[in-house]
C-alpha atoms as a PDB file:
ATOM      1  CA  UNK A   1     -13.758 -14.885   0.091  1.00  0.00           C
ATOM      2  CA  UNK A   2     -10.455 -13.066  -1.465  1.00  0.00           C
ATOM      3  CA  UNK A   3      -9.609 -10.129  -0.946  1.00  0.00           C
ATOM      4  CA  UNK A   4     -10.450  -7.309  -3.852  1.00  0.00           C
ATOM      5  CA  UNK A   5      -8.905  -4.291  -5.120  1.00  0.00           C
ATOM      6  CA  UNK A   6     -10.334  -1.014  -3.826  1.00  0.00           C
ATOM      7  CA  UNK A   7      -9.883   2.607  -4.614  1.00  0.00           C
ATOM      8  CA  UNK A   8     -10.228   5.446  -1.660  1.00  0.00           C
ATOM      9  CA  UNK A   9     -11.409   8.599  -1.845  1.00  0.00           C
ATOM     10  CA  UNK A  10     -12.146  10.912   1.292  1.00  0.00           C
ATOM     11  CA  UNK A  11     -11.284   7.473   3.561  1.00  0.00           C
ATOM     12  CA  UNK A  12     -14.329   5.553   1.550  1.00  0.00           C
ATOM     13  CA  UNK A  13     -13.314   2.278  -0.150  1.00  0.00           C
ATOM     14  CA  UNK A  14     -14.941   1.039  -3.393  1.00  0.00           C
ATOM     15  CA  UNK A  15     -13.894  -1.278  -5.498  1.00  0.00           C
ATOM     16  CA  UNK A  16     -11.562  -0.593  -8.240  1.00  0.00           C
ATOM     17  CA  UNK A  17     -10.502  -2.909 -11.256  1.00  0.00           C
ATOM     18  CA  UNK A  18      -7.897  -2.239 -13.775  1.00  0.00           C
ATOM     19  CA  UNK A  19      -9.257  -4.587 -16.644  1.00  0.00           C
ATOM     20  CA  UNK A  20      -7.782  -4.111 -19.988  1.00  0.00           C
ATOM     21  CA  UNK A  21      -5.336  -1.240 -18.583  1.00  0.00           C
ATOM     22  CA  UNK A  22      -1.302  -2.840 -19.123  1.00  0.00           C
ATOM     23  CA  UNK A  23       0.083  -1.941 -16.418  1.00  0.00           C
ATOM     24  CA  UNK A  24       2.946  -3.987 -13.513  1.00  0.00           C
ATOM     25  CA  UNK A  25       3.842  -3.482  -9.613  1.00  0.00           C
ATOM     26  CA  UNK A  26       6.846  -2.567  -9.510  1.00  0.00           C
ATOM     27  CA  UNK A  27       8.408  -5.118  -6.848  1.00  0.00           C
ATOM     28  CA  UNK A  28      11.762  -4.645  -4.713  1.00  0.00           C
ATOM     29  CA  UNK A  29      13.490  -7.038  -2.564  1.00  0.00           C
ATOM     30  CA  UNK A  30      13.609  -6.077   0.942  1.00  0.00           C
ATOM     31  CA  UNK A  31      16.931  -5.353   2.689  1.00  0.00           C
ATOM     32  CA  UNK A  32      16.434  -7.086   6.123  1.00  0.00           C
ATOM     33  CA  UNK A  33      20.000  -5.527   7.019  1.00  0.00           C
ATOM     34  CA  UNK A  34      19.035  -2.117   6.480  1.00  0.00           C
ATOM     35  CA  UNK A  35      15.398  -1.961   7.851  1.00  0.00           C
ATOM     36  CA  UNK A  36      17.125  -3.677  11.037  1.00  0.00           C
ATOM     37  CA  UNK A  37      19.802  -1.091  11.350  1.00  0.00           C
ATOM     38  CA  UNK A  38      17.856   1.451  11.169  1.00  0.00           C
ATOM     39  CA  UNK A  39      15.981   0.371  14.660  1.00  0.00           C
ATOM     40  CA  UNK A  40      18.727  -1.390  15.961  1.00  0.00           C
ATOM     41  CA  UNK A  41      17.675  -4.760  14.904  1.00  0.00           C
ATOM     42  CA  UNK A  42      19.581  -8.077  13.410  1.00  0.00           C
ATOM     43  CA  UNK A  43      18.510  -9.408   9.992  1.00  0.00           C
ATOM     44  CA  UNK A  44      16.559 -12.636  11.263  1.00  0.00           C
ATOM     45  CA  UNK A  45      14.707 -10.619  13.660  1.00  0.00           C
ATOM     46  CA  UNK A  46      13.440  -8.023  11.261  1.00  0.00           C
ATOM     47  CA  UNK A  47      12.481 -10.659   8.705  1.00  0.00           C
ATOM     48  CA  UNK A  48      10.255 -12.689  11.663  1.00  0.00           C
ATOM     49  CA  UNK A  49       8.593  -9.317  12.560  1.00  0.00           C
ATOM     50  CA  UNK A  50       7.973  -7.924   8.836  1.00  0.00           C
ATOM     51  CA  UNK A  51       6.601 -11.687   8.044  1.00  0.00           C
ATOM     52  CA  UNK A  52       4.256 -11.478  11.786  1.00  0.00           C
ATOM     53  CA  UNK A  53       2.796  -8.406  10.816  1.00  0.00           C
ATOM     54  CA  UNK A  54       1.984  -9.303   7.052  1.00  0.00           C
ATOM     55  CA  UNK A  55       0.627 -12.620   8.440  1.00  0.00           C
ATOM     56  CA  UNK A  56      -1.697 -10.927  10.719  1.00  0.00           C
ATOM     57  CA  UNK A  57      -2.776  -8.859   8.281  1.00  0.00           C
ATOM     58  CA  UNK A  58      -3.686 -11.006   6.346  1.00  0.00           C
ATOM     59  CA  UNK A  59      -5.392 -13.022   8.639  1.00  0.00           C
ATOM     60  CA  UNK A  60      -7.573 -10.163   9.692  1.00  0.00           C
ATOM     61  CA  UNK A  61      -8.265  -9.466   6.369  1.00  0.00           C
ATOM     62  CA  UNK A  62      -9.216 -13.284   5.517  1.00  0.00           C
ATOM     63  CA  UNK A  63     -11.679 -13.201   8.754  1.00  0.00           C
ATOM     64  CA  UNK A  64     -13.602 -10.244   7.370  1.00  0.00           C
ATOM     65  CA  UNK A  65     -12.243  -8.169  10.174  1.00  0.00           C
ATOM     66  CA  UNK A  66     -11.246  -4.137   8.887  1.00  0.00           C
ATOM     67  CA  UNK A  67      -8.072  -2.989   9.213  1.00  0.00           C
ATOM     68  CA  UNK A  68      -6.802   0.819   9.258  1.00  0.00           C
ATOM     69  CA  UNK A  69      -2.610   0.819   9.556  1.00  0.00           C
ATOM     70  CA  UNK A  70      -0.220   3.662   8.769  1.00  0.00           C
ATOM     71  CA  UNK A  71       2.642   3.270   6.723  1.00  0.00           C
ATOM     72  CA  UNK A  72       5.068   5.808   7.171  1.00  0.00           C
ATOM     73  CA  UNK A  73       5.869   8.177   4.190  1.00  0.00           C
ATOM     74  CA  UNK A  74       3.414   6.251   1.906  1.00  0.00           C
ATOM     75  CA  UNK A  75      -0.309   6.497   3.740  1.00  0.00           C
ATOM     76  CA  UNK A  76      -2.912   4.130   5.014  1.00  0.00           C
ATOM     77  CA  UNK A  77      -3.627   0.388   4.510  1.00  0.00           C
ATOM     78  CA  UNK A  78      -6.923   0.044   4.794  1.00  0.00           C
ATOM     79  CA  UNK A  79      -9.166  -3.416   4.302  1.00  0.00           C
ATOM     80  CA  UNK A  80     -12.942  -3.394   4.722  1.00  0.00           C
ATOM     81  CA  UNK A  81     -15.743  -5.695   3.428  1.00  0.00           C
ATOM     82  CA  UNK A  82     -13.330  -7.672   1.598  1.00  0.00           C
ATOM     83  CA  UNK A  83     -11.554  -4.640  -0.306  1.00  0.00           C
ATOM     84  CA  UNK A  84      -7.863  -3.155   0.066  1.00  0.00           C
ATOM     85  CA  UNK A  85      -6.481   0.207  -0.758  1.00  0.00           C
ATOM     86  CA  UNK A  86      -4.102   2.525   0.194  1.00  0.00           C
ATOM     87  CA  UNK A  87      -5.124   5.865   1.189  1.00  0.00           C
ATOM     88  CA  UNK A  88      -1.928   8.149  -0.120  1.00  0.00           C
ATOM     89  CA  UNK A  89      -0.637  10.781   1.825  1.00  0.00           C
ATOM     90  CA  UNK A  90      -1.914  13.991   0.505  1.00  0.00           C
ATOM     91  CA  UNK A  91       2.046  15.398  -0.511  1.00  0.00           C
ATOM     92  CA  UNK A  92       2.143  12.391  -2.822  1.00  0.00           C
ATOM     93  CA  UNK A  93      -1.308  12.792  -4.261  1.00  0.00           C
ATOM     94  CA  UNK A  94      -0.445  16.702  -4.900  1.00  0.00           C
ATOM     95  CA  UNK A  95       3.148  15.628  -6.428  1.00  0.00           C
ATOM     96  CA  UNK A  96       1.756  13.032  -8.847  1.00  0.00           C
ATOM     97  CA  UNK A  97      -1.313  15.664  -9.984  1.00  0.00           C
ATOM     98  CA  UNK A  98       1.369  18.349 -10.436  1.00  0.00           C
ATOM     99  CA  UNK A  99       3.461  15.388 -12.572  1.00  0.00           C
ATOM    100  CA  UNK A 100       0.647  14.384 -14.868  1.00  0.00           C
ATOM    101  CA  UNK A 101      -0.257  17.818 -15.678  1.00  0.00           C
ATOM    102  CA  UNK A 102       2.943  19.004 -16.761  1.00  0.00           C
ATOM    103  CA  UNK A 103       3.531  16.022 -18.655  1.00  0.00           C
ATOM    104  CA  UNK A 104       0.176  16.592 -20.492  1.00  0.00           C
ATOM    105  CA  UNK A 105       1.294  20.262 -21.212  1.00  0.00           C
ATOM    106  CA  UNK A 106       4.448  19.027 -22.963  1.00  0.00           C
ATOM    107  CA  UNK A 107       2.343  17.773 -25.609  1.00  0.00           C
ATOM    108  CA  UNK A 108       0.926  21.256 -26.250  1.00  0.00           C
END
């Protein structure tokens, strides 16, 4: 079974689908050098770990198991019943309200 798209609200996953809405993910290319640095690791040794813990993730997630893992400064990866979503931190749900509404007031 594959993995879906969820939404979260109040830590309860549902899914979510984005049919017929244009939209891309942004990707970046991760600096090995400077995640390593930063915790006083090489290149090649950050890259195994990153690539471990996205492999066990995903392996989890493949076996039906859930999985509930903070990511610093963004929120909470969480997989259940086959759905993924990220639970934002509440400053970056409060920034992007405070965003959209005073981008809709410009139009008044």
């Amino acid at each position: 079974m594959t993995i879906q798209t969820g939404i979260c609200s109040g830590g309860n996953l549902r899914p979510f689908s984005m049919k017929g809405v244009i939209s891309g993910l942004p990707q970046a290319k991760i600096n090995f050098t400077d995640i390593g640095s930063g915790i006083g690791l090489d290149k090649d040794t950050t890259r195994i770990c990153i690539e471990r813990v996205i492999r066990e993730l995903g392996d989890k997630a493949k076996a039906g198991k859930s999985v509930d893992m903070d990511i610093p400064n963004l929120g909470k990866l969480l997989i259940k019943n086959h759905l993924a979503a990220i639970e934002f931190q509440d400053f970056l749900v409060n920034d992007t309200l405070v965003n959209q509404l005073m981008l809709s007031n410009s139009h008044l």
